[in-house]
Structure formats: structure tokens, C-alpha cells
C-alpha atoms as a PDB file:
ATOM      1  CA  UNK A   1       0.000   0.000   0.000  1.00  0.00           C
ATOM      2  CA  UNK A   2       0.964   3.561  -0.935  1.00  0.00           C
ATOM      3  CA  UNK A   3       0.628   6.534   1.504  1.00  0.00           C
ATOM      4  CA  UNK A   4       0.350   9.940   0.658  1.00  0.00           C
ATOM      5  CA  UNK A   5       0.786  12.668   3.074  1.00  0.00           C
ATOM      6  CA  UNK A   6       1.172  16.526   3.211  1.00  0.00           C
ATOM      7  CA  UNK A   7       5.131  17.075   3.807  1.00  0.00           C
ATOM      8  CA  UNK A   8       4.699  20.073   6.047  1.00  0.00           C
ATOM      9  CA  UNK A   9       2.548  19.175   8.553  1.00  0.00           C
ATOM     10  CA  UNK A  10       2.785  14.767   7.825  1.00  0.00           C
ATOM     11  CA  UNK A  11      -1.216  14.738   7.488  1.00  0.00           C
ATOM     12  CA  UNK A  12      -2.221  11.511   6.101  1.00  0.00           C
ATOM     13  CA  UNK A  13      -3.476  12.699   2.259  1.00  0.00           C
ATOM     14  CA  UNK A  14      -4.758   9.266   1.116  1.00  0.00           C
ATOM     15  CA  UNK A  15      -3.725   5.836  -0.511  1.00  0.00           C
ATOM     16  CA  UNK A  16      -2.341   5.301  -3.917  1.00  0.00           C
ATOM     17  CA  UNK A  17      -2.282   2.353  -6.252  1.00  0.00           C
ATOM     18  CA  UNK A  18       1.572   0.895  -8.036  1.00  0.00           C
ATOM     19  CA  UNK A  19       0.257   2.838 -11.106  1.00  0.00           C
ATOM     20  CA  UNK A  20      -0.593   6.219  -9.619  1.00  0.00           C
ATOM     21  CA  UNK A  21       2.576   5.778  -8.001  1.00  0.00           C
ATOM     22  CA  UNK A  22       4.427   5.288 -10.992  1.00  0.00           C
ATOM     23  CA  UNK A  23       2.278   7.483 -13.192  1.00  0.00           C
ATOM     24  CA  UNK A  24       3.259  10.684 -10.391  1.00  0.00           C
ATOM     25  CA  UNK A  25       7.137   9.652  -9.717  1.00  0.00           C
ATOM     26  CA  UNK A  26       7.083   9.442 -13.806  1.00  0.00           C
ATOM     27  CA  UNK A  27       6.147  13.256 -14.214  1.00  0.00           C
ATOM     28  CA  UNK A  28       7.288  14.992 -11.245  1.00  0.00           C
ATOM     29  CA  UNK A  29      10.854  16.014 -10.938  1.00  0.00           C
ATOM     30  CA  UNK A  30      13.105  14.295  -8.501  1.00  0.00           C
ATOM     31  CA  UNK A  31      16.063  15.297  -6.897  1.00  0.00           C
ATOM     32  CA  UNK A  32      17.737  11.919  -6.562  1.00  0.00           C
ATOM     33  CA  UNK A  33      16.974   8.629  -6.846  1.00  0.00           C
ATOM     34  CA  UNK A  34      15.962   8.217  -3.555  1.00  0.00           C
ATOM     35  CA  UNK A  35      13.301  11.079  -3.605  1.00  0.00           C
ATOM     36  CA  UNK A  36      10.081  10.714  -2.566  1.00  0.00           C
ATOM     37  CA  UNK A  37       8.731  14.560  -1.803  1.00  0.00           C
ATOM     38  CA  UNK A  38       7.360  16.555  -4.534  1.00  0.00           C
ATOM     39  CA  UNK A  39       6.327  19.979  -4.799  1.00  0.00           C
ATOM     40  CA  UNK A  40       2.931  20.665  -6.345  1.00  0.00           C
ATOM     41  CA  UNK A  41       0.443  23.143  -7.263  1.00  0.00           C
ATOM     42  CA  UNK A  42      -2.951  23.692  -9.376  1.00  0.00           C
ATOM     43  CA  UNK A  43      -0.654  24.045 -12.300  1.00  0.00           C
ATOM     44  CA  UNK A  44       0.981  20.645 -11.570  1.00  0.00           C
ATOM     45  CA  UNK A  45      -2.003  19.164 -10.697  1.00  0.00           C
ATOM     46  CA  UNK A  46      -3.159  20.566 -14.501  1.00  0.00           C
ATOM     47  CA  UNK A  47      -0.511  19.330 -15.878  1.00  0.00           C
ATOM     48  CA  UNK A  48      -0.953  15.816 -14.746  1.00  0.00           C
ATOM     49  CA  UNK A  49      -4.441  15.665 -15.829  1.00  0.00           C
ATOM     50  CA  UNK A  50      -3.564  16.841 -19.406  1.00  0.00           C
ATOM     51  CA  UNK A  51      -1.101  13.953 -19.783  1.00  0.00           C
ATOM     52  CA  UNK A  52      -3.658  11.536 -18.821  1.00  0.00           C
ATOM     53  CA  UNK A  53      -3.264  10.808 -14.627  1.00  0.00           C
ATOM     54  CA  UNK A  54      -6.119   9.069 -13.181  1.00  0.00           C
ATOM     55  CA  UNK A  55      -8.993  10.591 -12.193  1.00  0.00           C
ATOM     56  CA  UNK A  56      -8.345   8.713  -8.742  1.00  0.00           C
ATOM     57  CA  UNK A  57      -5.343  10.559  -8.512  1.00  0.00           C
ATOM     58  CA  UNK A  58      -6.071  13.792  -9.911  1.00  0.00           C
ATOM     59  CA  UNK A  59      -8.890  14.296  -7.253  1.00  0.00           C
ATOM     60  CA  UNK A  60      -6.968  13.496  -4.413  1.00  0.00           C
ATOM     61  CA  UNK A  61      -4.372  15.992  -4.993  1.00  0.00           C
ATOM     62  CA  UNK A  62      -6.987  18.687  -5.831  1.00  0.00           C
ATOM     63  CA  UNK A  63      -8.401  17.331  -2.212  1.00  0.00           C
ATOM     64  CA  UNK A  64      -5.394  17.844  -0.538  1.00  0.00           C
ATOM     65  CA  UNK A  65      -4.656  21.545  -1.970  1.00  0.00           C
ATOM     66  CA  UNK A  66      -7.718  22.322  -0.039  1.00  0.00           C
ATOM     67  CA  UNK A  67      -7.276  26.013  -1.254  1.00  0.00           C
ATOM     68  CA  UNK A  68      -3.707  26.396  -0.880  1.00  0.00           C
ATOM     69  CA  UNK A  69      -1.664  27.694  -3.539  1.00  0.00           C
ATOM     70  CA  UNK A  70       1.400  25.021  -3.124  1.00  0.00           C
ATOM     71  CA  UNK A  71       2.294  21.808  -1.518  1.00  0.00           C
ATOM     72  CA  UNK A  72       4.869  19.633  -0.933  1.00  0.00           C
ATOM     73  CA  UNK A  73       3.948  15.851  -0.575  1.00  0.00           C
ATOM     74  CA  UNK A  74       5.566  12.642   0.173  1.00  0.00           C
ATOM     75  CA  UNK A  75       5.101   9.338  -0.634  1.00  0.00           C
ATOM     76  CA  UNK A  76       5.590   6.308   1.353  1.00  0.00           C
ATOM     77  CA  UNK A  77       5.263   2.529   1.376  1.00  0.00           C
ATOM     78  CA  UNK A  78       3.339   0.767   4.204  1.00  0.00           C
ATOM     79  CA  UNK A  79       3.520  -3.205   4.955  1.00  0.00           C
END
């Protein structure tokens, strides 16, 4: 299972599936290899729907903005 969670304040965002996963870490920038933070905003979020992110996904960003203009959040595995 995939986690997502606001970076700044480690608020539980929701769960991903292996494809959302791969389908976010695929279009956002990373740092290193080991990277698993990403900075995002309704332009990102934009973005990702344009190049075809599930709708699944796509909302639960948008959720998590809840009318901020930027975000950071991280992903994480959980057993």
C-alpha cells in the first residue's frame, strides 16, 4: 500500500495504487533517486491531468490543496 501525506505538517493525504505511483514519480521532478517529496500546485495538478493521470489521482491531490496555492507531498510505502 501507498501513503500519501502533506510534507509540512505529515497529514495523512490518502492511498495510492503501483500505477498512480508510478504514473506521479514518472512526471514529477526528482532530486535523486531516492526522492520521494514533490512539490505541487494547481498548475501541476493541470498538468498531470492533461497527460492523462487518473482521475483517482487527480482528485486526491486537488483534495489535498484544499485552497492552498502550493504543496509539498511525500510518498511512502506501508507493509
Amino acid at each position: 500500500m501507498i501513503m500519501l501525506f502533506d510534507n509540512q505538517t505529515g497529514a495523512e493525504l490518502g492511498k495510492i495504487d503501483e500505477a498512480q505511483l508510478a504514473f506521479l514519480t514518472g512526471s514529477l521532478e526528482e532530486e535523486s533517486a531516492a526522492d520521494r517529496d514533490y512539490y505541487i500546485n494547481s498548475a501541476t495538478i493541470d498538468l498531470l491531468q492533461s497527460q492523462g493521470a487518473d482521475a483517482g489521482l487527480i482528485a486526491l491531490l486537488r483534495q489535498a490543496m484544499a485552497g492552498r496555492d502550493e504543496m509539498e507531498i511525500r510518498w511512502a510505502t506501508s507493509d
